[in-house]
Protein backbone atom coordinates (compact mmCIF):
# COMPACT_ATOMS: atom_id res chain seq x y z
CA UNK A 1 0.00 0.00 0.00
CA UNK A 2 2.98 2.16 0.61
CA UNK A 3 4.54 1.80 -2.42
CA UNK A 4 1.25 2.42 -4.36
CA UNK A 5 1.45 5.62 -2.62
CA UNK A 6 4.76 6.53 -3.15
CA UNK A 7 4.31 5.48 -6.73
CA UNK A 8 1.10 7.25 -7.29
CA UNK A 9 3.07 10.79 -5.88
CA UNK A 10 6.33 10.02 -7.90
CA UNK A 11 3.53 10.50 -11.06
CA UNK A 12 1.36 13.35 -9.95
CA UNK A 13 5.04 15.29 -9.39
CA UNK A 14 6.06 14.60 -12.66
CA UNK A 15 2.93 15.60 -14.54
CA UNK A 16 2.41 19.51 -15.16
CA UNK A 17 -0.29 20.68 -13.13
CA UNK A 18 -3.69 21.27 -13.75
CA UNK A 19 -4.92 23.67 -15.45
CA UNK A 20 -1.26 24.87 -16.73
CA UNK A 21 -0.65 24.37 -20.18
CA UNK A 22 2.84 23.45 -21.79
CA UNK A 23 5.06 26.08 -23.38
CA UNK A 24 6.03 25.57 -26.92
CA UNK A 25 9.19 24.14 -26.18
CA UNK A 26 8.14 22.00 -23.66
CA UNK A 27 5.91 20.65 -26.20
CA UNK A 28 8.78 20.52 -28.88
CA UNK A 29 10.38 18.02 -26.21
CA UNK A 30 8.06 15.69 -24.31
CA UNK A 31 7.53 12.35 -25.71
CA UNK A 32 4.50 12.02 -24.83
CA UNK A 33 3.21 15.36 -27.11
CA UNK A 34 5.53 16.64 -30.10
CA UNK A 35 8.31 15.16 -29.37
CA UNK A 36 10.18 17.40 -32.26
CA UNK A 37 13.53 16.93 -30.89
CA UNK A 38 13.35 13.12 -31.67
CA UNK A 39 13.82 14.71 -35.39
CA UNK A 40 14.88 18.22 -35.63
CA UNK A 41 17.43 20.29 -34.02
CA UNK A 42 16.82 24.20 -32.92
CA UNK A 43 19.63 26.87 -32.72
CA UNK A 44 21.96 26.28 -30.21
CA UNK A 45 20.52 27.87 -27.43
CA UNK A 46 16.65 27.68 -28.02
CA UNK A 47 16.20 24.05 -27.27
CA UNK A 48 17.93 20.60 -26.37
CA UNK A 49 21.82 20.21 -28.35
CA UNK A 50 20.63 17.27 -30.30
CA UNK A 51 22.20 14.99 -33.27
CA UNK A 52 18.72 14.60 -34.77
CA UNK A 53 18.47 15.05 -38.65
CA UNK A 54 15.35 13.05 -39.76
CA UNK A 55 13.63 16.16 -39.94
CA UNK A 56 14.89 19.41 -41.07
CA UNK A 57 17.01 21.79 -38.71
CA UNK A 58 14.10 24.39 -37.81
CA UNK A 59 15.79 27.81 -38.27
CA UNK A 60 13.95 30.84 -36.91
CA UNK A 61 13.88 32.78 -40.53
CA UNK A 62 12.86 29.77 -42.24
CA UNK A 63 10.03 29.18 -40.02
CA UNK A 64 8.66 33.13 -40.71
CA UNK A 65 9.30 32.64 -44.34
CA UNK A 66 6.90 30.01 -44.03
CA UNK A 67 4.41 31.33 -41.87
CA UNK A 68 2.21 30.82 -39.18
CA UNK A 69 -0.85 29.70 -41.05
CA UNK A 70 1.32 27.38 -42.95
CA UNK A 71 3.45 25.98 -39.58
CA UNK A 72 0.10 25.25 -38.48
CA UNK A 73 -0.79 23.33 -41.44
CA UNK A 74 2.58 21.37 -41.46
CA UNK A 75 1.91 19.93 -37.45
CA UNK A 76 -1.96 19.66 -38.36
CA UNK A 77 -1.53 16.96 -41.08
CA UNK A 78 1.94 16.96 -42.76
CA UNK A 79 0.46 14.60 -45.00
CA UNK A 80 -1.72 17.19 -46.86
CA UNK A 81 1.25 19.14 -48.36
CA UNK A 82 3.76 15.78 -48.88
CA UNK A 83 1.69 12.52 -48.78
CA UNK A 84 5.37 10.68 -48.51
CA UNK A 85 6.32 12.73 -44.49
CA UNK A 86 7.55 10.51 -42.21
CA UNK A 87 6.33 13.59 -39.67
CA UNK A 88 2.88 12.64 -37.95
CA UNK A 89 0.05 14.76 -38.22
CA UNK A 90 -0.60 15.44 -34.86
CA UNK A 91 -3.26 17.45 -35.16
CA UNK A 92 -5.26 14.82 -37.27
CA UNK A 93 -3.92 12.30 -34.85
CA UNK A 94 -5.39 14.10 -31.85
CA UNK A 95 -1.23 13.91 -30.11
CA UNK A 96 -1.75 17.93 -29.82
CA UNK A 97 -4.89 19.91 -29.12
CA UNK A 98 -5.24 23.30 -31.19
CA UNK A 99 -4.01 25.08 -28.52
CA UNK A 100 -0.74 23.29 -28.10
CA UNK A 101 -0.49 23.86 -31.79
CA UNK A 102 -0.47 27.18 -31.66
CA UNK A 103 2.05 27.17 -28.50
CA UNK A 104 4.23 24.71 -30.61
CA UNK A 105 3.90 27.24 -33.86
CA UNK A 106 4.75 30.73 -31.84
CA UNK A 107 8.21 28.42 -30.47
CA UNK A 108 8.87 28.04 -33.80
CA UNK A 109 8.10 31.42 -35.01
CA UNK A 110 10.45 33.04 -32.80
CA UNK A 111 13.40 31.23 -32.88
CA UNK A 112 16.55 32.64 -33.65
């Protein structure tokens, strides 16, 4: 019973709490949401150093060139634009909610 306890604590602690939603970049990292990292590296200095080069390296003018609207599509359903991605579409998917979208899209937006 005491470990159940402990156990059941040990989760609650590492879950966000209620009612506060996760940052773009917290999004761009947990595994259990975008998960971004596990493909695409960030300027040093706006996210995790990472080795990943599935995806492509998300560059802060590159991502205004394309746009908010169009981000937005591209995490919705990658699919749409390039039926061959490899990227889910987590917005199809239900892995992000439209307002983690648009948290994940302004990270992007305004990186350097």
């Amino acid at each position: 019973m005491r470990g159940a306890a402990i156990a059941a604590l040990a989760c609650a602690l590492s879950l966000p709490a209620a009612g506060a939603p996760l940052s773009g970049a917290e999004l761009f990292t947990r595994p259990d949401k975008g998960h971004c990292v596990a493909c695409h590296q960030v300027p040093a200095g706006a996210g995790p150093a990472t080795r990943s080069d599935l995806g492509p390296r998300l560059e802060g003018t590159r991502m205004r060139e394309l746009g908010r609207a169009r981000l937005r599509e591209l995490i919705v359903d990658p699919t749409r634009l390039n039926p061959a991605t490899v990227m889910p579409p987590f917005g199809r998917h239900r892995i992000l909610d439209a307002g983690e979208i648009d948290r994940l899209v302004e990270y992007l937006y305004a990186l350097p």
